[in-house]
N, C-alpha and C. Protein backbone atom coordinates (compact mmCIF):
# COMPACT_ATOMS: atom_id res chain seq x y z
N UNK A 1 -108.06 248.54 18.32
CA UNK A 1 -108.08 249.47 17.20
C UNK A 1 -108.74 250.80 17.57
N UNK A 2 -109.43 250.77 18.19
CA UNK A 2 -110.27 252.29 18.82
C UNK A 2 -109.85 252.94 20.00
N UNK A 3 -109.34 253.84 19.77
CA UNK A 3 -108.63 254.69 20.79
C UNK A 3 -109.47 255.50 20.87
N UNK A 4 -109.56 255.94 22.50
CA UNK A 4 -110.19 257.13 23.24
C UNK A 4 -109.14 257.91 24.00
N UNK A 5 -108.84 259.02 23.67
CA UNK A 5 -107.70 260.02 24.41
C UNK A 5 -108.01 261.12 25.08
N UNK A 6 -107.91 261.32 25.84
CA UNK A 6 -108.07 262.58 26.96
C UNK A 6 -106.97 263.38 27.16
N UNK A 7 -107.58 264.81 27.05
CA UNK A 7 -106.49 266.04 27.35
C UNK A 7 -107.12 267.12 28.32
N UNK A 8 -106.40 267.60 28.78
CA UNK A 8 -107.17 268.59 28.96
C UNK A 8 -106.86 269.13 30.55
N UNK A 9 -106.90 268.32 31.34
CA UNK A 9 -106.98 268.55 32.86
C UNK A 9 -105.75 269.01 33.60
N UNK A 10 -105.78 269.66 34.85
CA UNK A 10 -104.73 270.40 35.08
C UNK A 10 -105.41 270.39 36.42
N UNK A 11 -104.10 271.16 37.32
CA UNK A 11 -104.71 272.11 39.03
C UNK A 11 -105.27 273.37 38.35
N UNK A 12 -106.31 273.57 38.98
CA UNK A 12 -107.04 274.74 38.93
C UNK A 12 -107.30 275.10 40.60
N UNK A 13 -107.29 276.91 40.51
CA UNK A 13 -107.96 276.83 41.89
C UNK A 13 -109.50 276.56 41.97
N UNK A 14 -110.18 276.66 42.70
CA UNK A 14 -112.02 276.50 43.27
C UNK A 14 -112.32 278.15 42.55
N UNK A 15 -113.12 277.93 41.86
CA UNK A 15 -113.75 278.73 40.92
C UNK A 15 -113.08 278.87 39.82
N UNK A 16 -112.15 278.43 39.53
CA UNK A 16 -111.40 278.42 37.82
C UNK A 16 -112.22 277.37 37.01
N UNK A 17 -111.82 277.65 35.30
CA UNK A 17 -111.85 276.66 34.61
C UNK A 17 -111.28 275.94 34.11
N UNK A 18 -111.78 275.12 33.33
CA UNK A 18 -110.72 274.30 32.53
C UNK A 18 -111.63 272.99 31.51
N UNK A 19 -111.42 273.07 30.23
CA UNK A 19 -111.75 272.40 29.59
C UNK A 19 -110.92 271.28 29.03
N UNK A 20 -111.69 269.52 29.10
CA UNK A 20 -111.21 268.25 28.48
C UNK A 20 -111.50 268.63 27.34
N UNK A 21 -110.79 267.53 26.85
CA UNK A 21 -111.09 267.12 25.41
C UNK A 21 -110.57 265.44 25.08
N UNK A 22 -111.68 265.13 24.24
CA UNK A 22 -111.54 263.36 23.95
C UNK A 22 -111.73 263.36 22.73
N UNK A 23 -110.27 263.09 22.02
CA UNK A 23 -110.32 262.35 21.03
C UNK A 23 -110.69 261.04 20.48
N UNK A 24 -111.53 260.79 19.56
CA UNK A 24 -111.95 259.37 18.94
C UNK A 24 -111.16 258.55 17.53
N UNK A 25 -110.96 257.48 17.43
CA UNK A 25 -110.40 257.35 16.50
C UNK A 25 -110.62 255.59 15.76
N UNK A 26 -110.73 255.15 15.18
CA UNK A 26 -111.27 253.96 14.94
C UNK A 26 -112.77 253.34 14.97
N UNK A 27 -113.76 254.17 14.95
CA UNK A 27 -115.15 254.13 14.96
C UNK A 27 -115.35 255.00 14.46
N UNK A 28 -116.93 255.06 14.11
CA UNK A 28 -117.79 255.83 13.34
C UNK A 28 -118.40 257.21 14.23
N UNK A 29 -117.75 258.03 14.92
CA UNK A 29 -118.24 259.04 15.58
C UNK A 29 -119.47 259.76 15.91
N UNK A 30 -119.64 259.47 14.55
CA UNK A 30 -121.16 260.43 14.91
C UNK A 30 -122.11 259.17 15.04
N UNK A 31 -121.95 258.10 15.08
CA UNK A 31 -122.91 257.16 15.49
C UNK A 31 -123.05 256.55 16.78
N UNK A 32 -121.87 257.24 17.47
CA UNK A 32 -121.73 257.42 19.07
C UNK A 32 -122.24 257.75 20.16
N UNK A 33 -123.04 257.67 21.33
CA UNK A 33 -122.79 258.90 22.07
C UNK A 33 -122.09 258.76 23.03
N UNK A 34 -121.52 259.58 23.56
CA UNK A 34 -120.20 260.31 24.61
C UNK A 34 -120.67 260.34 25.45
N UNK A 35 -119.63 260.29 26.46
CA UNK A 35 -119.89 260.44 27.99
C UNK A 35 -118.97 261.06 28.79
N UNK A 36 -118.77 261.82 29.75
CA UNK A 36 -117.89 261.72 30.45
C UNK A 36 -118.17 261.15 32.09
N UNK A 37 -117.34 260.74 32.68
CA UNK A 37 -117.33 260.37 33.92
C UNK A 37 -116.22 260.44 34.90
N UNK A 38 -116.30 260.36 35.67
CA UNK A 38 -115.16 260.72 37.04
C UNK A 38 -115.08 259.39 37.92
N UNK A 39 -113.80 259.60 38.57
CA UNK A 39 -113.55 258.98 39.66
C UNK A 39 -112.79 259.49 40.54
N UNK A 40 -112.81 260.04 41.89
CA UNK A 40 -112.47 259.95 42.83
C UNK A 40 -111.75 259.29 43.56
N UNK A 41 -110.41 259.38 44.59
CA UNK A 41 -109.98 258.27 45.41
C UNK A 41 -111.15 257.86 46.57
N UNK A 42 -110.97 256.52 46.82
CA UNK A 42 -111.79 255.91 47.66
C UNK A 42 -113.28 256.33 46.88
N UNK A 43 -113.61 256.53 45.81
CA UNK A 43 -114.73 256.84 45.37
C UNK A 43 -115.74 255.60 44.23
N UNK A 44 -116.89 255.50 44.35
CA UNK A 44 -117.09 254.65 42.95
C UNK A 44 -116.82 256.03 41.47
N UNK A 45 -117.07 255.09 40.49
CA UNK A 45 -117.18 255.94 39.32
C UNK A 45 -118.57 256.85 38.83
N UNK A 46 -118.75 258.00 38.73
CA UNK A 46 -119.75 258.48 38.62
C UNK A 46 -120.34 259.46 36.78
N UNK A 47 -121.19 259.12 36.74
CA UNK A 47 -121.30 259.60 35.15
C UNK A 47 -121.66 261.16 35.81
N UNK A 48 -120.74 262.13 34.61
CA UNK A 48 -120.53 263.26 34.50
C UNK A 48 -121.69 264.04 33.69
N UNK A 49 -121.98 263.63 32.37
CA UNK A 49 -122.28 264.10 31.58
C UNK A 49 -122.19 263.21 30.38
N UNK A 50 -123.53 263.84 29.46
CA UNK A 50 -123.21 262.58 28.61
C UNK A 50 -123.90 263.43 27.03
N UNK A 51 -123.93 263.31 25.95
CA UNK A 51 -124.50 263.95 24.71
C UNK A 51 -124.98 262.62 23.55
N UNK A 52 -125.85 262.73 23.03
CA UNK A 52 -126.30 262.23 21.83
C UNK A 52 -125.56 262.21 20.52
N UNK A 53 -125.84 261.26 19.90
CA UNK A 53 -124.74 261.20 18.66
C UNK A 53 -125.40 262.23 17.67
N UNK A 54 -126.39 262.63 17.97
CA UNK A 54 -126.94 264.28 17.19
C UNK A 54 -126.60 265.15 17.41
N UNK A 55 -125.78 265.27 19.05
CA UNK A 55 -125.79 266.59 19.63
C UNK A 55 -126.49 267.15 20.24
N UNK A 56 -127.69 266.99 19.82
CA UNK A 56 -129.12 267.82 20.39
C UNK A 56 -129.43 267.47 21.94
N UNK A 57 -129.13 266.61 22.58
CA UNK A 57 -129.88 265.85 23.35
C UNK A 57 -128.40 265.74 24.54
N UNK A 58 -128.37 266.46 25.79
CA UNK A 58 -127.55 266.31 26.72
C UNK A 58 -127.83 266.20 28.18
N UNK A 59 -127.25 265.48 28.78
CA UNK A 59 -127.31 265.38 30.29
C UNK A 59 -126.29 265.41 31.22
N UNK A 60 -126.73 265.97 32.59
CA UNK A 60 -126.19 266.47 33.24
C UNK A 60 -126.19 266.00 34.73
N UNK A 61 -125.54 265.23 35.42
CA UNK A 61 -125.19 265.32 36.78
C UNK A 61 -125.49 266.11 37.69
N UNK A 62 -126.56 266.38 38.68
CA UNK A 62 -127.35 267.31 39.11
C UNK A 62 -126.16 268.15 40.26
N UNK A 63 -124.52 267.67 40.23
CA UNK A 63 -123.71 268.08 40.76
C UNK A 63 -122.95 269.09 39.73
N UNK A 64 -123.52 269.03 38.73
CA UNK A 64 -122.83 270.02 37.52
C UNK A 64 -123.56 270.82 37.27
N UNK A 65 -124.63 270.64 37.00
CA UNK A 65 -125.62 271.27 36.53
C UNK A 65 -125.67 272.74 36.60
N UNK A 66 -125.54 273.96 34.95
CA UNK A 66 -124.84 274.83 35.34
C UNK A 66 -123.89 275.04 35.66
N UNK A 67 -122.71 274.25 35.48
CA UNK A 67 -121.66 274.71 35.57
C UNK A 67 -120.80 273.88 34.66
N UNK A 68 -121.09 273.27 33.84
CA UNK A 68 -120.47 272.35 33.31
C UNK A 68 -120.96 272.02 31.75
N UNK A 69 -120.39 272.24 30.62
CA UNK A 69 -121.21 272.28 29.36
C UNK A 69 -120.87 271.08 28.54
N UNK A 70 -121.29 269.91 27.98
CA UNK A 70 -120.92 269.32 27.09
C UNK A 70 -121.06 269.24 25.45
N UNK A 71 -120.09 269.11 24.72
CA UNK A 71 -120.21 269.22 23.56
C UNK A 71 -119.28 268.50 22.56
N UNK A 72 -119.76 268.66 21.40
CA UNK A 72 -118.84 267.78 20.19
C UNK A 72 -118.89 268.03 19.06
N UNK A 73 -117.64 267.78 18.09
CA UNK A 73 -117.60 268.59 16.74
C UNK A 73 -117.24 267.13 16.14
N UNK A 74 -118.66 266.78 15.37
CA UNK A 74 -118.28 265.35 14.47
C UNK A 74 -116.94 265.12 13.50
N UNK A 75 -116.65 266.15 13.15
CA UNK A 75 -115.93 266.81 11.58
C UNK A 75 -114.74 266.50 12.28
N UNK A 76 -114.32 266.66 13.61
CA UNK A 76 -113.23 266.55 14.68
C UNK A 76 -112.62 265.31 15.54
N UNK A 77 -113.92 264.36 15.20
CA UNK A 77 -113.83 263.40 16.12
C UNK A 77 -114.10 263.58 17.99
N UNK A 78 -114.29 264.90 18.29
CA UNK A 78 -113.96 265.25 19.41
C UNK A 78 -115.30 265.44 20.89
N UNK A 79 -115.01 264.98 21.55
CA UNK A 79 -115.83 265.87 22.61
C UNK A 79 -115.15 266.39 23.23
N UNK A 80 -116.03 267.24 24.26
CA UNK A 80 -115.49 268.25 24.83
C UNK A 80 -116.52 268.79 26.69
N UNK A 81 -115.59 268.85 27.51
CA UNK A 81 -116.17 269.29 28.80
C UNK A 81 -116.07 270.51 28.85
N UNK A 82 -116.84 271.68 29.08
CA UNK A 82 -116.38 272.57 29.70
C UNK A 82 -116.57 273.10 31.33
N UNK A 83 -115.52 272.92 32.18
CA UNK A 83 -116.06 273.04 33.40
C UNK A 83 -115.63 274.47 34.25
N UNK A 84 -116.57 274.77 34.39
CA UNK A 84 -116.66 276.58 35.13
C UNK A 84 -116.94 276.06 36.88
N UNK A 85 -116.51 277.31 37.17
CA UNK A 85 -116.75 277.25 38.99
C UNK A 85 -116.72 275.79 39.43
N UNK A 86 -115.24 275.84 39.26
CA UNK A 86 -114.81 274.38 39.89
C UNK A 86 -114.73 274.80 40.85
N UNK A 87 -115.12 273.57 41.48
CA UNK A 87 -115.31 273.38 43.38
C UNK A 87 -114.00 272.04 43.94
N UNK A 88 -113.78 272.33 44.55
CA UNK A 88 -112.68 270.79 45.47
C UNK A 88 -113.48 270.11 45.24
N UNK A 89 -114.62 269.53 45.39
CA UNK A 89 -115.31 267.80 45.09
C UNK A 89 -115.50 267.59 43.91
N UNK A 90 -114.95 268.66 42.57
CA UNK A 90 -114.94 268.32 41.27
C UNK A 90 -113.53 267.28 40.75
N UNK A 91 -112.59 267.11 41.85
CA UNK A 91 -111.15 266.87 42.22
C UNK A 91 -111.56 265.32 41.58
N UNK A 92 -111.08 264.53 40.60
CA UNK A 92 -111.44 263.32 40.38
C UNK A 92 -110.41 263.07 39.34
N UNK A 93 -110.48 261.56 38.67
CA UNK A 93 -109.86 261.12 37.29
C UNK A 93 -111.12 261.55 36.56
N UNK A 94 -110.85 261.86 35.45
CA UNK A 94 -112.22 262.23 34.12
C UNK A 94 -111.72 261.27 32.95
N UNK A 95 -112.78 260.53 32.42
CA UNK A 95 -112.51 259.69 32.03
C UNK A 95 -113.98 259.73 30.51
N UNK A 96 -113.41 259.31 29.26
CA UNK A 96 -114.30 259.45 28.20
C UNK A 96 -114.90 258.41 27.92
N UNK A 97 -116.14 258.14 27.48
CA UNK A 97 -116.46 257.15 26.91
C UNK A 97 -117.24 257.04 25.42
N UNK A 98 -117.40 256.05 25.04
CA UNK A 98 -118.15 256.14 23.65
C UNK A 98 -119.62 254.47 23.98
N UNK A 99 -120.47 254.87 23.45
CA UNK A 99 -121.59 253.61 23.44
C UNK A 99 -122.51 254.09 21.93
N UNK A 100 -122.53 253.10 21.62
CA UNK A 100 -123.70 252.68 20.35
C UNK A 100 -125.10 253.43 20.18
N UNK A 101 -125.06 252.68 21.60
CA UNK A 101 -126.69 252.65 22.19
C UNK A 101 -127.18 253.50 23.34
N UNK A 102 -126.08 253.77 24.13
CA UNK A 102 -126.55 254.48 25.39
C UNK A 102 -126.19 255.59 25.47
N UNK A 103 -127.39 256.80 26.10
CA UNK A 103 -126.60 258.19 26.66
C UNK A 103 -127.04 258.14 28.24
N UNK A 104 -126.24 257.28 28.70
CA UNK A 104 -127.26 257.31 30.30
C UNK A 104 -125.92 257.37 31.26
N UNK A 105 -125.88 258.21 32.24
CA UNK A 105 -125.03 258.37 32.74
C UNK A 105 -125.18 257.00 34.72
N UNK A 106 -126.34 256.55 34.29
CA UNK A 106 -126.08 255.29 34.96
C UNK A 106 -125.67 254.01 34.70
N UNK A 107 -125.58 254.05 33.19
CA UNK A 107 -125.34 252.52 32.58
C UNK A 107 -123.65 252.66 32.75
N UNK A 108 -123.59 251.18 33.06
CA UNK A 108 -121.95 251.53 33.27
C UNK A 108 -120.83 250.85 32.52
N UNK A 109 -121.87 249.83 31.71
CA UNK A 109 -120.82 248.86 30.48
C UNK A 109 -120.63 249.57 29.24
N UNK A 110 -120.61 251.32 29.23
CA UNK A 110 -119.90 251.90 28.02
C UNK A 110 -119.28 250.92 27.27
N UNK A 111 -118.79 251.12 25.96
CA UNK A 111 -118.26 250.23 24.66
C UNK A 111 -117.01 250.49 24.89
N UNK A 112 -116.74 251.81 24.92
CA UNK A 112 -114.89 252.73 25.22
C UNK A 112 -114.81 253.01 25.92
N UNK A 113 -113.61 253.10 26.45
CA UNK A 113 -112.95 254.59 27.41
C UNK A 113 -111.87 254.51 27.07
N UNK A 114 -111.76 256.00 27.52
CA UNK A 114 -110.15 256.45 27.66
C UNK A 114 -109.36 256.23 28.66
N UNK A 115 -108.31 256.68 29.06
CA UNK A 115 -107.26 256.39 29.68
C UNK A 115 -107.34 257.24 31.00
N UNK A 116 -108.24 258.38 30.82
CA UNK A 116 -108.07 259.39 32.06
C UNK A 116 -107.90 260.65 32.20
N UNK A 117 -108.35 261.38 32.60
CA UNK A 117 -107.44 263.23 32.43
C UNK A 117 -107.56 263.29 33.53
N UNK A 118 -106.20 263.71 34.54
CA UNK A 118 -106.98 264.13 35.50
C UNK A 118 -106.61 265.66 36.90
N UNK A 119 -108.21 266.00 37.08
CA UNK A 119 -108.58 267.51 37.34
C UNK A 119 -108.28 267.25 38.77
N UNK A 120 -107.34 268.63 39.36
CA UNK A 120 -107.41 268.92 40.47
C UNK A 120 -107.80 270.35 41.01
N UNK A 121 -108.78 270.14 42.06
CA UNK A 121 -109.59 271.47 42.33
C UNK A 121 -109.01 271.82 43.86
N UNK A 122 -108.17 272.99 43.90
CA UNK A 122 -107.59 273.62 45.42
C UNK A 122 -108.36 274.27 45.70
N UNK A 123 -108.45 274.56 47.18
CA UNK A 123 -109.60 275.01 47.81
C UNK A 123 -108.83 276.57 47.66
């Protein structure tokens, strides 16, 4: 019943942008918090970024950091990546999640995910 959807991703060159977006649908949204995360070929999965079901409260991947903004409009259902000065090792699947309880971008039994968006960064 709870769908998580991802849009957003495209080829970009190395220093372009490009912003996801994850739709929610069958849960209580704002009692959420979001995540995003990546995967890589031959890579494990790595947490991206992650926000509080207040909003107030965000984290960041010390590989983003500054360059990468997270956010969400309850009223929308939505989060949202924004990623600036993409680099080639930003090149991954991006992938959404939703948890109850967690904003930790090491915990890895998220409640949801989505299906995938996925970003390619040319050198």
């Amino acid at each position: 019943q709870v769908q998580v959807v991802e849009s957003g991703g495209g080829l970009v060159q190395a220093g372009g942008s490009l912003r996801l977006s994850c739709t929610v649908s069958g849960l209580t949204f704002d009692f959420y918090a979001m995540g995003w995360f990546r995967q890589a070929p031959g890579k494990e999965r790595e947490g991206v970024s992650c926000i509080k079901w207040s909003g107030g409260s965000t984290y960041y991947a010390d590989s983003v950091k500054g360059r990468f903004t997270i956010s969400r409009d309850n009223a929308k259902n939505t989060l949202y990546l924004q990623m600036n000065s993409l680099k080639p090792e930003d090149t991954a699947m991006y992938y959404c999640a939703a948890d109850r309880r967690h904003c930790s971008l090491t915990f890895e039994a998220w409640n949801y995910w989505g299906q995938g968006t996925q970003v390619t960064v040319s050198s």
